[in-house]
C-alpha atoms as a PDB file:
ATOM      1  CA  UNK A   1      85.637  25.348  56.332  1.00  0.00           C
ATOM      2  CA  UNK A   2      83.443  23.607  54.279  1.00  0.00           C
ATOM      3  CA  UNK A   3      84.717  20.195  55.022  1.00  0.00           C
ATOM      4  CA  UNK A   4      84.065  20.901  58.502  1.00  0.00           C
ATOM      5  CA  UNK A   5      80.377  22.153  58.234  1.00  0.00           C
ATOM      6  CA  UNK A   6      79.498  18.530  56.063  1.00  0.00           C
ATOM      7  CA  UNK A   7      81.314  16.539  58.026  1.00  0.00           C
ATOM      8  CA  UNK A   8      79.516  18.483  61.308  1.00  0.00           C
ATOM      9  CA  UNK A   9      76.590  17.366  59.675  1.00  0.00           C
ATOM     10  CA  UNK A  10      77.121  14.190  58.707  1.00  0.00           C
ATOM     11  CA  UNK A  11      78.386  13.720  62.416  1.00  0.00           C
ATOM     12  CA  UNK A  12      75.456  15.100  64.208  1.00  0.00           C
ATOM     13  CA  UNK A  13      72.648  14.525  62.259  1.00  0.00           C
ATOM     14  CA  UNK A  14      73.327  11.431  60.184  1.00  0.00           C
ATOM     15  CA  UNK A  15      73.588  10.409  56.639  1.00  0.00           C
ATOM     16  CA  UNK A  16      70.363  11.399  55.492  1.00  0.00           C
ATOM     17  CA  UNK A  17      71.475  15.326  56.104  1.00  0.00           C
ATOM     18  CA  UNK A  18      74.485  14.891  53.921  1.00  0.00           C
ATOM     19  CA  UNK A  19      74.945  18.802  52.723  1.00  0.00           C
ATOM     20  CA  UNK A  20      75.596  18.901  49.135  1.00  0.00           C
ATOM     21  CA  UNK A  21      77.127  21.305  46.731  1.00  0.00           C
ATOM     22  CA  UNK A  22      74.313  24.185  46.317  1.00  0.00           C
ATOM     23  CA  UNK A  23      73.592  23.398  50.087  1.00  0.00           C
ATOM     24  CA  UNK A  24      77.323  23.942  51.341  1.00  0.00           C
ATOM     25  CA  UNK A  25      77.903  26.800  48.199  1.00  0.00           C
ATOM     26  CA  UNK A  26      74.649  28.875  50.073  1.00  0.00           C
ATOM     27  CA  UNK A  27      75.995  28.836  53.393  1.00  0.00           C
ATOM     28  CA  UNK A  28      79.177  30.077  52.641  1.00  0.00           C
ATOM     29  CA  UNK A  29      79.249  32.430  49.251  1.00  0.00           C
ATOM     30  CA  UNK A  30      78.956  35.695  51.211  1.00  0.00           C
ATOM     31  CA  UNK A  31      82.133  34.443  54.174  1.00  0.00           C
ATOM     32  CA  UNK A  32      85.130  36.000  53.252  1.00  0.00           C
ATOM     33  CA  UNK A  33      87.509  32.685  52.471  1.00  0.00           C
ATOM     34  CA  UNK A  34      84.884  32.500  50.216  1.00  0.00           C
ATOM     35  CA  UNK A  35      85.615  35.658  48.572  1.00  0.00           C
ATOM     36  CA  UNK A  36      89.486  35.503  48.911  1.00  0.00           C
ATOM     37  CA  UNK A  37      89.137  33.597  45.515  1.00  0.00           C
ATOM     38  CA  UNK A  38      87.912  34.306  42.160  1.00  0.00           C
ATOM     39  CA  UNK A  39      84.222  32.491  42.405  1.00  0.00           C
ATOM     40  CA  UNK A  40      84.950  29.688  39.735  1.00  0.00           C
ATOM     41  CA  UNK A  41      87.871  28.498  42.122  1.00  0.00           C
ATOM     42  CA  UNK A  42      85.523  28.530  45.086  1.00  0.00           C
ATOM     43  CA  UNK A  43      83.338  26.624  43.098  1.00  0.00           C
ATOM     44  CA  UNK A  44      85.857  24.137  41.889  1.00  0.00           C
ATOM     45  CA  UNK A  45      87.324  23.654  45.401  1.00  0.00           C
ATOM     46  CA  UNK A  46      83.440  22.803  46.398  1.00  0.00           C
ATOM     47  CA  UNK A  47      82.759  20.615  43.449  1.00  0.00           C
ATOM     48  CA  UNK A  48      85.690  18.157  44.620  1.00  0.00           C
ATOM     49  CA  UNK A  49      84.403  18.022  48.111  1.00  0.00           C
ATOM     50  CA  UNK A  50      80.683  17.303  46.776  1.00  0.00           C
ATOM     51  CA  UNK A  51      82.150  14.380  45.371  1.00  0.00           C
ATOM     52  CA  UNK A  52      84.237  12.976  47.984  1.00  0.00           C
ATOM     53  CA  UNK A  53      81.348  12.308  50.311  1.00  0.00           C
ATOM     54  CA  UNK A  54      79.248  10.495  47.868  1.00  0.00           C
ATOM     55  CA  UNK A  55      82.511   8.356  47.079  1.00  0.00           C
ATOM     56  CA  UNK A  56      82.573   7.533  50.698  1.00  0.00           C
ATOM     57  CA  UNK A  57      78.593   6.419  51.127  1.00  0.00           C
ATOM     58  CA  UNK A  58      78.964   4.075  48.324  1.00  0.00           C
ATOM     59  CA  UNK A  59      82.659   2.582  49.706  1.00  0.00           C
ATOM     60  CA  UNK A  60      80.069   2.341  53.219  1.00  0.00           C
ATOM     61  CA  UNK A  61      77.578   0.179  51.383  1.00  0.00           C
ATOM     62  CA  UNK A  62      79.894  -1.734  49.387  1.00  0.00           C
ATOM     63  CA  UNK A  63      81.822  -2.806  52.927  1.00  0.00           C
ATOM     64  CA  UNK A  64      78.273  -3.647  54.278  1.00  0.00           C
ATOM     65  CA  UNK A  65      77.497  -5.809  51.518  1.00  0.00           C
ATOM     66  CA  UNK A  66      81.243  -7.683  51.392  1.00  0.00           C
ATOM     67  CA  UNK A  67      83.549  -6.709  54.133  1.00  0.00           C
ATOM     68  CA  UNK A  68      86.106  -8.961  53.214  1.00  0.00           C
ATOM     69  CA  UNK A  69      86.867  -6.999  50.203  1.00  0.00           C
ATOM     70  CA  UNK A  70      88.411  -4.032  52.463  1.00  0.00           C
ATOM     71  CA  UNK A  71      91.092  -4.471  54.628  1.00  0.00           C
ATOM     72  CA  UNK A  72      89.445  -2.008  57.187  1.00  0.00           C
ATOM     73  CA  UNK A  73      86.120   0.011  57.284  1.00  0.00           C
ATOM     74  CA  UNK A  74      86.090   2.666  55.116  1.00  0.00           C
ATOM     75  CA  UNK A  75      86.980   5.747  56.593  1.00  0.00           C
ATOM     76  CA  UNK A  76      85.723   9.558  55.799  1.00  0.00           C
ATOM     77  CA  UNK A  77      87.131  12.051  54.396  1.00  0.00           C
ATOM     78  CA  UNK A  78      90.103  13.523  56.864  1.00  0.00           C
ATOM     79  CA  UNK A  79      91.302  16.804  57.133  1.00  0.00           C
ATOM     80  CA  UNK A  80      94.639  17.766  55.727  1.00  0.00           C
ATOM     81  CA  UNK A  81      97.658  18.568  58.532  1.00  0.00           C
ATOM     82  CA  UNK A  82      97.628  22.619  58.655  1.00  0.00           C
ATOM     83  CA  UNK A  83     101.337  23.168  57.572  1.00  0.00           C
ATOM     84  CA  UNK A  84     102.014  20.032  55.468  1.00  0.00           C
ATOM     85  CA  UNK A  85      98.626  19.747  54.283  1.00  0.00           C
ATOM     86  CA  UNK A  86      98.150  20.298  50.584  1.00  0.00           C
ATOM     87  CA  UNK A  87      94.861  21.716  48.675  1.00  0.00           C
ATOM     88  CA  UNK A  88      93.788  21.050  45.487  1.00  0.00           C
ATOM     89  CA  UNK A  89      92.780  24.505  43.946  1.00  0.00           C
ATOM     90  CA  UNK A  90      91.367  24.700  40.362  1.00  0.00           C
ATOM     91  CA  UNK A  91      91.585  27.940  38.578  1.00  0.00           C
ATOM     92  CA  UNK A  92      89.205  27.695  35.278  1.00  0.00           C
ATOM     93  CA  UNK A  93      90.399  29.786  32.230  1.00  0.00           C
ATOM     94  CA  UNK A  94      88.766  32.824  33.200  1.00  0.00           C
ATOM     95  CA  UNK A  95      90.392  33.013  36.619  1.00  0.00           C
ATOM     96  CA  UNK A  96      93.693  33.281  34.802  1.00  0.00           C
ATOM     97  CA  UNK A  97      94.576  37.159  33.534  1.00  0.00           C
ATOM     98  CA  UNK A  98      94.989  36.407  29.638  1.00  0.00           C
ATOM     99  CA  UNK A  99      97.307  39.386  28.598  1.00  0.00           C
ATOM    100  CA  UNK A 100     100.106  38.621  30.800  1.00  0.00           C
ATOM    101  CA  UNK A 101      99.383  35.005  28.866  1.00  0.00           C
ATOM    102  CA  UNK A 102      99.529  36.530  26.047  1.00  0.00           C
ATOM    103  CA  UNK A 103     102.554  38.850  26.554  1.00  0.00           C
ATOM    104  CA  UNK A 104     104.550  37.523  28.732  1.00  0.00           C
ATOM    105  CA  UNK A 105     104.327  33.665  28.809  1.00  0.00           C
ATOM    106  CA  UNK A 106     103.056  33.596  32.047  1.00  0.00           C
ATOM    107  CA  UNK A 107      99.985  32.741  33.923  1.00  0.00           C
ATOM    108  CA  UNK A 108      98.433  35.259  36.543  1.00  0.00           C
ATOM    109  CA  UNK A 109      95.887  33.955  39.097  1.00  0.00           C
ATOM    110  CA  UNK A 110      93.088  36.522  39.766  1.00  0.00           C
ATOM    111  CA  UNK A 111      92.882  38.020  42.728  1.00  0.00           C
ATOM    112  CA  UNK A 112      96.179  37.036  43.548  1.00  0.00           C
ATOM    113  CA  UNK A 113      99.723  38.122  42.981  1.00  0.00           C
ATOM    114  CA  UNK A 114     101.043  34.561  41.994  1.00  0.00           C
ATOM    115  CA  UNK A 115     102.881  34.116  38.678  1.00  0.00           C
ATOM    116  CA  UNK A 116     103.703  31.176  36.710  1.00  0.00           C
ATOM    117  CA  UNK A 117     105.880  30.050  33.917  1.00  0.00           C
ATOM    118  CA  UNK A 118     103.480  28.689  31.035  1.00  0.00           C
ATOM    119  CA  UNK A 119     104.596  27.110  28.108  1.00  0.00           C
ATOM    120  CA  UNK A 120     101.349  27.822  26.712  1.00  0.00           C
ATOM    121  CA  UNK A 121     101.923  29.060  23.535  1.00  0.00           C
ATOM    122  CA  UNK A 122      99.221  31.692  23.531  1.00  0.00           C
ATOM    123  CA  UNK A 123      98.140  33.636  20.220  1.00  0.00           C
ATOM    124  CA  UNK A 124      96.273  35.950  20.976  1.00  0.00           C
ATOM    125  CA  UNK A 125      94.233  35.493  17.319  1.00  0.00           C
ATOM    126  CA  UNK A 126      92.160  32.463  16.046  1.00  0.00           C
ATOM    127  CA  UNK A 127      93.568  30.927  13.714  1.00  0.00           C
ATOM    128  CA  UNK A 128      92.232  27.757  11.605  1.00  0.00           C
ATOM    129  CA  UNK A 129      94.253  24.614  10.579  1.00  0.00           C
ATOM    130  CA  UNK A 130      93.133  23.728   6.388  1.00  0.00           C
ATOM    131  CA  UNK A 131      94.489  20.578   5.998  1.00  0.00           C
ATOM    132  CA  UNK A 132      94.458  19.482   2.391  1.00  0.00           C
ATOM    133  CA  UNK A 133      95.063  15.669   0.881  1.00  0.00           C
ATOM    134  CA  UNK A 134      97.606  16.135  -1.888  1.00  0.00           C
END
């Protein structure tokens, strides 16, 4: 959803209303895809996009400066194909449930049912490494 309401932008209204993180964040913080994740994820997903645009202005000017360093005009971003499509999701340490870490060697996505294997060895103490020349 996002990608489509920057790209929408871009698209109708030109480069100069490129929609940025806090802008695209605003719009869609209360929508329920939104909400399907823990916040940080969200966040993360939104992050990634805020930095694919800019990549693609600056591959614009560069081509407009030397075309013959491209072999075609730079392109922007695309969606991904609905069933084969893959999304990069980024779950920050406190989107992951840190007892079944802690017990059970695996991780736990909030909000979400999925489990992983970790190999992660978790202790659930800090401990300090003394290293001493002898």
């Amino acid at each position: 959803m996002a990608k489509y309401i920057v790209r929408q932008e871009f698209i109708n209204k030109g480069k100069g209303n490129y929609l940025n993180y806090n802008k695209v964040q605003k719009l869609l913080q209360s929508g329920a895809d939104y909400q399907a994740i823990p916040a940080k994820a969200s966040q993360q997903v939104l992050i990634i996009l805020d930095e694919n645009w800019p990549s693609f202005f600056q591959a614009i000017r560069a081509y407009n400066e030397c075309p013959s360093k491209f072999k075609s005009c730079p392109k922007w971003p695309l969606y991904k194909d609905k069933k084969k499509g893959r999304n990069i999701l980024v779950y920050t340490k406190q989107g992951i449930s840190k007892p079944q870490l802690v017990k059970n060697q695996k991780i736990l996505l909030s909000k979400s049912e999925l489990f992983f294997d970790s190999k992660i060895n978790y202790d659930s103490h800090r401990t300090s490494n003394n290293c001493s020349s002898g």
